[in-house]
PDB file of N, CA and C in Angstrom:
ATOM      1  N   UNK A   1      -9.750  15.466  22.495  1.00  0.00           N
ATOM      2  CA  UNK A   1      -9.014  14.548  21.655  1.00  0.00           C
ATOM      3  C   UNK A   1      -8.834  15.123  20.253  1.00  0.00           C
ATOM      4  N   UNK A   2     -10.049  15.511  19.908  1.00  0.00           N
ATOM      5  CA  UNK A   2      -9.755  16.303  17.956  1.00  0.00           C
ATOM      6  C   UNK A   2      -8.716  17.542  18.456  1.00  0.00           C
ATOM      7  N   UNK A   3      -8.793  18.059  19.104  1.00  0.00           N
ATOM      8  CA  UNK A   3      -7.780  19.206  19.661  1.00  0.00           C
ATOM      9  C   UNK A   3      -5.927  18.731  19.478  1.00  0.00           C
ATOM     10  N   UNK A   4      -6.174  17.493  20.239  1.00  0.00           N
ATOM     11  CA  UNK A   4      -4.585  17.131  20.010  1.00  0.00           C
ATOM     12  C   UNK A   4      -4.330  16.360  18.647  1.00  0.00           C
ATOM     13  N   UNK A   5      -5.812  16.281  18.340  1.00  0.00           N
ATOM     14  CA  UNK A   5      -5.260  15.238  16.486  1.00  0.00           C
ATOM     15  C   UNK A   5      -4.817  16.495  15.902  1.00  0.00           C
ATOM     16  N   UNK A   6      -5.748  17.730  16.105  1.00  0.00           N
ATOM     17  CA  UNK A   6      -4.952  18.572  14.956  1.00  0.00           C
ATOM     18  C   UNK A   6      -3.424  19.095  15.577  1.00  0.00           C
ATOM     19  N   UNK A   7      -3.458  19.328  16.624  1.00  0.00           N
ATOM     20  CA  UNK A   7      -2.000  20.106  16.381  1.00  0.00           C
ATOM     21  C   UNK A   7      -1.223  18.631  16.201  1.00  0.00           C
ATOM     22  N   UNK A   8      -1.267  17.217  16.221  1.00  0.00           N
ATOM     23  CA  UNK A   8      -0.336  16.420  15.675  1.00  0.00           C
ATOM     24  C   UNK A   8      -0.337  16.823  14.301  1.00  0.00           C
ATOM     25  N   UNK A   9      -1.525  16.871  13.664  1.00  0.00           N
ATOM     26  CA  UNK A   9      -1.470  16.809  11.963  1.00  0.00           C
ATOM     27  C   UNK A   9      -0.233  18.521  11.356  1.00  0.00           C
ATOM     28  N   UNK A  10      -0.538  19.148  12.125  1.00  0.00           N
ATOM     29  CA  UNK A  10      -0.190  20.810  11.936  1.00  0.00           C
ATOM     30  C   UNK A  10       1.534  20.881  12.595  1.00  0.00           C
ATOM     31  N   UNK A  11       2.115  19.491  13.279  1.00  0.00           N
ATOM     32  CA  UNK A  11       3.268  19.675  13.558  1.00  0.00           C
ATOM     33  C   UNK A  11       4.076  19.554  12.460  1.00  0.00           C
ATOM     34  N   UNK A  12       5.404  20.189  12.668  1.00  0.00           N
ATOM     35  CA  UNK A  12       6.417  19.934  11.731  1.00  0.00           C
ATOM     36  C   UNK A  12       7.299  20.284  12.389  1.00  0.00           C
ATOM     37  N   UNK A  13       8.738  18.829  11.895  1.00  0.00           N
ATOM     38  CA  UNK A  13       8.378  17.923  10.925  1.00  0.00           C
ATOM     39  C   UNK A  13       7.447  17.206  11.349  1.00  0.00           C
ATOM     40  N   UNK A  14       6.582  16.855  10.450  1.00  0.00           N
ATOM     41  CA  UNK A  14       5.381  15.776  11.102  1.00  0.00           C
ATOM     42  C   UNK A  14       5.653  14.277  11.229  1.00  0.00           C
ATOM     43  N   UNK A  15       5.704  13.699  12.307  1.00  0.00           N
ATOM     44  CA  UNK A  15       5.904  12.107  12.964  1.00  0.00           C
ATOM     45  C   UNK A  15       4.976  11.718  12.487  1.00  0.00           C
ATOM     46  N   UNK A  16       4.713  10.367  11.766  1.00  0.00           N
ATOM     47  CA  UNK A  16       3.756   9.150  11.875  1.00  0.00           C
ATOM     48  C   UNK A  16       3.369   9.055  13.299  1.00  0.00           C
ATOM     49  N   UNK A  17       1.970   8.697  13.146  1.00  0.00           N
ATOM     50  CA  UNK A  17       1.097   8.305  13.880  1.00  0.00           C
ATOM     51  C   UNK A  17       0.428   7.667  14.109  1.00  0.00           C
ATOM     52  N   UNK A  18      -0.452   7.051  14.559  1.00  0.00           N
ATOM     53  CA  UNK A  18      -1.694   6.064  14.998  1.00  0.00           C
ATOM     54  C   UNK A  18      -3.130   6.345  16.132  1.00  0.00           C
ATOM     55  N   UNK A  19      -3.701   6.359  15.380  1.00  0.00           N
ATOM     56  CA  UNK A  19      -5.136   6.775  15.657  1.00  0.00           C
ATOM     57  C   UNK A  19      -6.067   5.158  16.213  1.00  0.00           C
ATOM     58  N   UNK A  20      -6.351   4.757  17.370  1.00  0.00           N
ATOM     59  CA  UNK A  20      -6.908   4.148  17.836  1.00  0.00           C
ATOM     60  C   UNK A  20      -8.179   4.534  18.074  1.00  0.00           C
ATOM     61  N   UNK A  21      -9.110   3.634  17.551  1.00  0.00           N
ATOM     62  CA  UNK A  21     -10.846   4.520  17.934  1.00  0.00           C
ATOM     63  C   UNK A  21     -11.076   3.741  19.088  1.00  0.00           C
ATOM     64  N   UNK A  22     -12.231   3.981  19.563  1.00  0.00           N
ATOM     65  CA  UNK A  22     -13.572   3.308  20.487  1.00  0.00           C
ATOM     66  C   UNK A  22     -13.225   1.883  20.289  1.00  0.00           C
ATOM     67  N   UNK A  23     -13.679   1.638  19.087  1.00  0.00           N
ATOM     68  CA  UNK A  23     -14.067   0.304  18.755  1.00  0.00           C
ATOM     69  C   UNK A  23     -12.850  -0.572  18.836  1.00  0.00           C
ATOM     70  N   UNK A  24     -11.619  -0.439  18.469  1.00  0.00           N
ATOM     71  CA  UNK A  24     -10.387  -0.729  19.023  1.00  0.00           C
ATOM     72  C   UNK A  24      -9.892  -0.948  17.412  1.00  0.00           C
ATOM     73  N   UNK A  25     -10.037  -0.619  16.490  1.00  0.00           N
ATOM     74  CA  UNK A  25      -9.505  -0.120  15.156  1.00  0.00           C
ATOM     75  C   UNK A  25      -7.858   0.518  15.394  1.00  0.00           C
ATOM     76  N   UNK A  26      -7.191   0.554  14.602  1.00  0.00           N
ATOM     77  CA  UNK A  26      -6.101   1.319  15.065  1.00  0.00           C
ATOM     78  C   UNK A  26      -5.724   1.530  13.485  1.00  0.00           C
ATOM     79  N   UNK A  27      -5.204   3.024  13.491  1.00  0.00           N
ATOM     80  CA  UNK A  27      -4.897   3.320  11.651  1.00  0.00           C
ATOM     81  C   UNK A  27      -4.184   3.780  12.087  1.00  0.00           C
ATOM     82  N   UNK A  28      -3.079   3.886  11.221  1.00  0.00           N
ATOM     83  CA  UNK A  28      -1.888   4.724  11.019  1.00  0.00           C
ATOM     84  C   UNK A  28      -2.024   5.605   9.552  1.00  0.00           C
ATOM     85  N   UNK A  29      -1.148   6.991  10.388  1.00  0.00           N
ATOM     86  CA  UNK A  29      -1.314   8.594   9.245  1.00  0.00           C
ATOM     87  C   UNK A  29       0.051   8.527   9.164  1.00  0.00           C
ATOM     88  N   UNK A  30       0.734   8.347   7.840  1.00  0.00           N
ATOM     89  CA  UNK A  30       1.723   8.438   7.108  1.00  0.00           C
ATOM     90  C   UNK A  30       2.559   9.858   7.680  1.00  0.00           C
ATOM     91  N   UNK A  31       1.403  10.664   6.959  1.00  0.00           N
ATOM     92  CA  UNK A  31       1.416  11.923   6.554  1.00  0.00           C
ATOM     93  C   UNK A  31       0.177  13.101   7.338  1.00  0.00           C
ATOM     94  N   UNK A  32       0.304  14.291   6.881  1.00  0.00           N
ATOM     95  CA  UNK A  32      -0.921  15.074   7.549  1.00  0.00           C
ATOM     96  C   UNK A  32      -1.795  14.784   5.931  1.00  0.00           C
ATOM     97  N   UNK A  33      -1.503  14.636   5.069  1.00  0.00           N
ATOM     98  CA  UNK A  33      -1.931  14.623   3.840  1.00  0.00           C
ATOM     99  C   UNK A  33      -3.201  13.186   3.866  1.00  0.00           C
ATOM    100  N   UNK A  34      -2.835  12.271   4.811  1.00  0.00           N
ATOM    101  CA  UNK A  34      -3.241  11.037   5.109  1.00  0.00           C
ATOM    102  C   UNK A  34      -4.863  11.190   5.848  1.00  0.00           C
ATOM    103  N   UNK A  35      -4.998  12.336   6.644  1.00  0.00           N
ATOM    104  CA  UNK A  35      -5.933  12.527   7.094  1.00  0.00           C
ATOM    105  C   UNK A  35      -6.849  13.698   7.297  1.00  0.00           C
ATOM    106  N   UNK A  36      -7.737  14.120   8.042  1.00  0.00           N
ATOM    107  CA  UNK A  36      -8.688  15.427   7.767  1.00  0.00           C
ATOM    108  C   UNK A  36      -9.474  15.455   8.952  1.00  0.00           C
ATOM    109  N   UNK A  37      -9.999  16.845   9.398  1.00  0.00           N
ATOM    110  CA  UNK A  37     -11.054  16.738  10.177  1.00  0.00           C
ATOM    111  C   UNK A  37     -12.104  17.446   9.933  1.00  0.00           C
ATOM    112  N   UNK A  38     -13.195  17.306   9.955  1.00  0.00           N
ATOM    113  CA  UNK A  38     -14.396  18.224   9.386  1.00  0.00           C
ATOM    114  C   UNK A  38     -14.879  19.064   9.955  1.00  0.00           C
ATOM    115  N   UNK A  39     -15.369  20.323  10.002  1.00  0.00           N
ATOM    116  CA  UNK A  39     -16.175  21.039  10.583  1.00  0.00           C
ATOM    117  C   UNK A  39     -16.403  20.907  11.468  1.00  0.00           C
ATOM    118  N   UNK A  40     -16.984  20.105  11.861  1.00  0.00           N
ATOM    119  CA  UNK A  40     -18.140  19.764  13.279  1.00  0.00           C
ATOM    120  C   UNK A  40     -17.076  18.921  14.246  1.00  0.00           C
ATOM    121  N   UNK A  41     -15.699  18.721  14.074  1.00  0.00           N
ATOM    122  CA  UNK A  41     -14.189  18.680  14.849  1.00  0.00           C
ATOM    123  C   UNK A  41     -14.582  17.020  15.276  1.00  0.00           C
ATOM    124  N   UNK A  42     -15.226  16.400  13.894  1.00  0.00           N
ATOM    125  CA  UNK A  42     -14.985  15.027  14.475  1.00  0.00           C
ATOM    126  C   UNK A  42     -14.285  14.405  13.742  1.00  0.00           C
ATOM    127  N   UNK A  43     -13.407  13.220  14.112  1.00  0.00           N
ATOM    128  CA  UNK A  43     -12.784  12.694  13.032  1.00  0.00           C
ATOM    129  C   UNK A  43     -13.240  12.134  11.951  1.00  0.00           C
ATOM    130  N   UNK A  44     -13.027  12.571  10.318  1.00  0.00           N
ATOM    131  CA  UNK A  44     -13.905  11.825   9.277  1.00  0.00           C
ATOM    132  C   UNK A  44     -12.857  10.698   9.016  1.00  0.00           C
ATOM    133  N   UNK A  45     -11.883  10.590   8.498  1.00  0.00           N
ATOM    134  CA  UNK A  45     -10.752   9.908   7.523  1.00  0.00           C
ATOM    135  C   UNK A  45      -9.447   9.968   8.130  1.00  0.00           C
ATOM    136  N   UNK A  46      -9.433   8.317   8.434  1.00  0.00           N
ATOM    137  CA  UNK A  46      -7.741   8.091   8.412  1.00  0.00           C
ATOM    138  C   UNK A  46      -7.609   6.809   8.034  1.00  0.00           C
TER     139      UNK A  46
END
């Protein structure tokens, strides 16, 4: 799953998106600027 968040974030032009967790949260990324992934390839911030 972090595999396909990044190449969404790394596409261009980059589409809006929506990130649904576990818990059933759902965020939307504007932008790639909107979000990040850390080191350890888990999602920190959206």
């Amino acid at each position: 799953m972090v595999a396909l968040i990044k190449q969404l974030l790394e596409s261009r032009p980059f589409g809006a998106l929506h990130v649904l967790t576990s818990g059933g949260n759902r965020y939307r990324v504007a932008s790639a600027d909107h979000a990040d992934i850390n080191p350890k390839d888990s999602a920190r911030s959206f």
